[in-house]
Protein backbone atom coordinates (compact mmCIF):
# COMPACT_ATOMS: atom_id res chain seq x y z
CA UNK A 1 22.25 -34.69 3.09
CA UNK A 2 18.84 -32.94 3.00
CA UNK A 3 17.42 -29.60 3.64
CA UNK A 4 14.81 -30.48 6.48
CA UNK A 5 13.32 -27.04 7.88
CA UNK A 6 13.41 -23.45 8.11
CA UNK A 7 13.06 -21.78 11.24
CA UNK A 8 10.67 -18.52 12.46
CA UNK A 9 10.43 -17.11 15.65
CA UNK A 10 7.27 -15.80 15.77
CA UNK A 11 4.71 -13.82 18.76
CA UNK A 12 0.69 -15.56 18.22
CA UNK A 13 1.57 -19.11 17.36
CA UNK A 14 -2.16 -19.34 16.81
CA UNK A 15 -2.70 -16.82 14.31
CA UNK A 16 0.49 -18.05 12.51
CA UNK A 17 -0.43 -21.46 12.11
CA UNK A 18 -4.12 -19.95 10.98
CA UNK A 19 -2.01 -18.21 8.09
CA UNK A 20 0.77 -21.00 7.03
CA UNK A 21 -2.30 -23.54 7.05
CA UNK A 22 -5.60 -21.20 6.00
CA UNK A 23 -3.99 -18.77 3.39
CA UNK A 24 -1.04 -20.97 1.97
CA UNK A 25 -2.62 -24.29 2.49
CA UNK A 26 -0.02 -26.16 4.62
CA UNK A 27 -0.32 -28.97 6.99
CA UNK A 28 0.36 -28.61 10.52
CA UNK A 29 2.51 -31.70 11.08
CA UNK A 30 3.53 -31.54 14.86
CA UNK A 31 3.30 -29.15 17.69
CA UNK A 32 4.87 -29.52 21.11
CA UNK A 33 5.66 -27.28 24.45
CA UNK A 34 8.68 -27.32 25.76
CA UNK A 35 7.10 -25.51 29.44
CA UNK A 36 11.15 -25.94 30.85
CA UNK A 37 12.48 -24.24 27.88
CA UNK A 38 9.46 -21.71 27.85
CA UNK A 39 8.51 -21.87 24.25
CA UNK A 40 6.68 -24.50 21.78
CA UNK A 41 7.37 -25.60 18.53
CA UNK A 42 5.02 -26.15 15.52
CA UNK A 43 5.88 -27.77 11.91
CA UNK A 44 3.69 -27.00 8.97
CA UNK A 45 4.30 -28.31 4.87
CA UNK A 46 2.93 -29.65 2.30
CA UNK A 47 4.22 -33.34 2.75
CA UNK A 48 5.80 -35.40 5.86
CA UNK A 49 9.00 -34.39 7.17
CA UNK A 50 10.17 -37.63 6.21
CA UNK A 51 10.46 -36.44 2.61
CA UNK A 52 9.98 -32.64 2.71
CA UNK A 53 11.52 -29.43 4.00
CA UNK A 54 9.31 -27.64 6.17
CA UNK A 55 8.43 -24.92 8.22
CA UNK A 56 9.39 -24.98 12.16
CA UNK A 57 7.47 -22.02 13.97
CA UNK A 58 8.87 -21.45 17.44
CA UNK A 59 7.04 -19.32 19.76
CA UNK A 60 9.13 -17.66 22.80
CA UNK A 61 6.36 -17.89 25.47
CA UNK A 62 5.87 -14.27 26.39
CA UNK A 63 7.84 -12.44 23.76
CA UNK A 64 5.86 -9.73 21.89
CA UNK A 65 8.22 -8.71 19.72
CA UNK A 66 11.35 -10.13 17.45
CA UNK A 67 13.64 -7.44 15.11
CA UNK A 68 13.60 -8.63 12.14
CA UNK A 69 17.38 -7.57 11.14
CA UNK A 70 18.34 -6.85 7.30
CA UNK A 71 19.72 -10.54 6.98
CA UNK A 72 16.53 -12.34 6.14
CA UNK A 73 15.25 -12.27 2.51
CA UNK A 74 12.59 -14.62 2.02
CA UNK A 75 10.49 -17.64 1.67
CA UNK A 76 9.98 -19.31 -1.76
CA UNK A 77 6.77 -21.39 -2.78
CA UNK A 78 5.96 -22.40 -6.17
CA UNK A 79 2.67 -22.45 -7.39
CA UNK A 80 0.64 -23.06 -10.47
CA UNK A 81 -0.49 -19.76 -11.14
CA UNK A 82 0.64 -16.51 -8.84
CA UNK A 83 -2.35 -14.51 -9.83
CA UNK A 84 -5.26 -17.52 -9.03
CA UNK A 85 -3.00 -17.78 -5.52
CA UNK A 86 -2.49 -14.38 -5.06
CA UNK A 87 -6.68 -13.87 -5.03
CA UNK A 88 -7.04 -16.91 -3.29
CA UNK A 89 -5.07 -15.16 -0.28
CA UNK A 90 -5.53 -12.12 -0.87
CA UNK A 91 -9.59 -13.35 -0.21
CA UNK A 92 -8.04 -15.03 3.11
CA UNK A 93 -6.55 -11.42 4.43
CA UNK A 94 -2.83 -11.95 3.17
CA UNK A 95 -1.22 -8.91 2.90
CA UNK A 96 0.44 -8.59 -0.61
CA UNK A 97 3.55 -7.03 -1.16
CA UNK A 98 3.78 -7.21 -4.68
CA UNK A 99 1.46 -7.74 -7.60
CA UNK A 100 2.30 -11.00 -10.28
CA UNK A 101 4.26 -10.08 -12.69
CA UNK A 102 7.83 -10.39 -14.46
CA UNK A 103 10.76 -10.14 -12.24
CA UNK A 104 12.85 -7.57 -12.55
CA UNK A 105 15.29 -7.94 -15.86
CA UNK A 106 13.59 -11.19 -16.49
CA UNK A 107 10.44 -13.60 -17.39
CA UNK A 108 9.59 -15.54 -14.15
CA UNK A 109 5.91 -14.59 -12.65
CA UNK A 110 6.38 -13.61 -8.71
CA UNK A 111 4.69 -12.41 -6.07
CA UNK A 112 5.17 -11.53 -2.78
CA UNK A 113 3.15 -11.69 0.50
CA UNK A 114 3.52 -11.06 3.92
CA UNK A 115 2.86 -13.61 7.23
CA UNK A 116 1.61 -11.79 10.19
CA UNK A 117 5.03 -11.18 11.45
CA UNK A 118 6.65 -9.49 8.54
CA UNK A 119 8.20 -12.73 7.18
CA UNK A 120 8.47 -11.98 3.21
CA UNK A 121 7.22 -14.81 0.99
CA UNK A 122 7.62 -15.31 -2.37
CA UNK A 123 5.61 -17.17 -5.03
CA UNK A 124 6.90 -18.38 -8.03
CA UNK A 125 5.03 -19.42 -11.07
CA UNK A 126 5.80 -23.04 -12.09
């Protein structure tokens, strides 16, 4: 078995495959409409889906608005450094959620950021 993507509704597939591809530096990997279902479908990573979990966006055509619920926690992404990424998208217009630093009670270097629908990601230094 193998983890192959994560899911996110989200309202301007445009400006959310700007951010998963501009700001964290993804591929987009496939895109399609589905005009009888009403809604398309875009993968993004960092590697083909053959080998790598990814990131499905699905985009409800015509809905403004999702609630977000208290279920969700986050998206993690390890990087080299979280403060050279953090000012790398912070310079792209990511909205940070929390500085690098420590995590709470421990040594790991996080961060967290924002896409433009309120999904929490996390960034973990390597």
């Amino acid at each position: 078995m193998r983890l192959l993507h994560t899911m996110l509704r989200v309202t301007d597939l445009p400006r959310s495959i700007a951010f998963y591809t501009d700001v964290l530096g993804m591929t987009l990997l496939r895109q399609q409409d589905y005009p009888e279902g009403q809604f398309t479908l875009a993968f993004l990573g960092y590697g083909a889906e053959s080998e790598n979990t990814v990131i499905e966006l699905t985009y409800n055509w015509g809905v403004s608005q999702y609630e977000m619920g208290n279920g969700y926690g986050h998206i993690a992404i390890a990087v080299d450094d979280v403060q050279v990424a953090v000012d790398i998208m912070r310079s792209k217009g990511a909205n940070i959620l929390r500085e690098p630093g420590p995590m709470k009670a421990g040594t790991t270097v996080l961060a967290f950021l924002e896409d433009p629908d309120g999904y929490r990601i996390e960034l973990l230094e390597r």
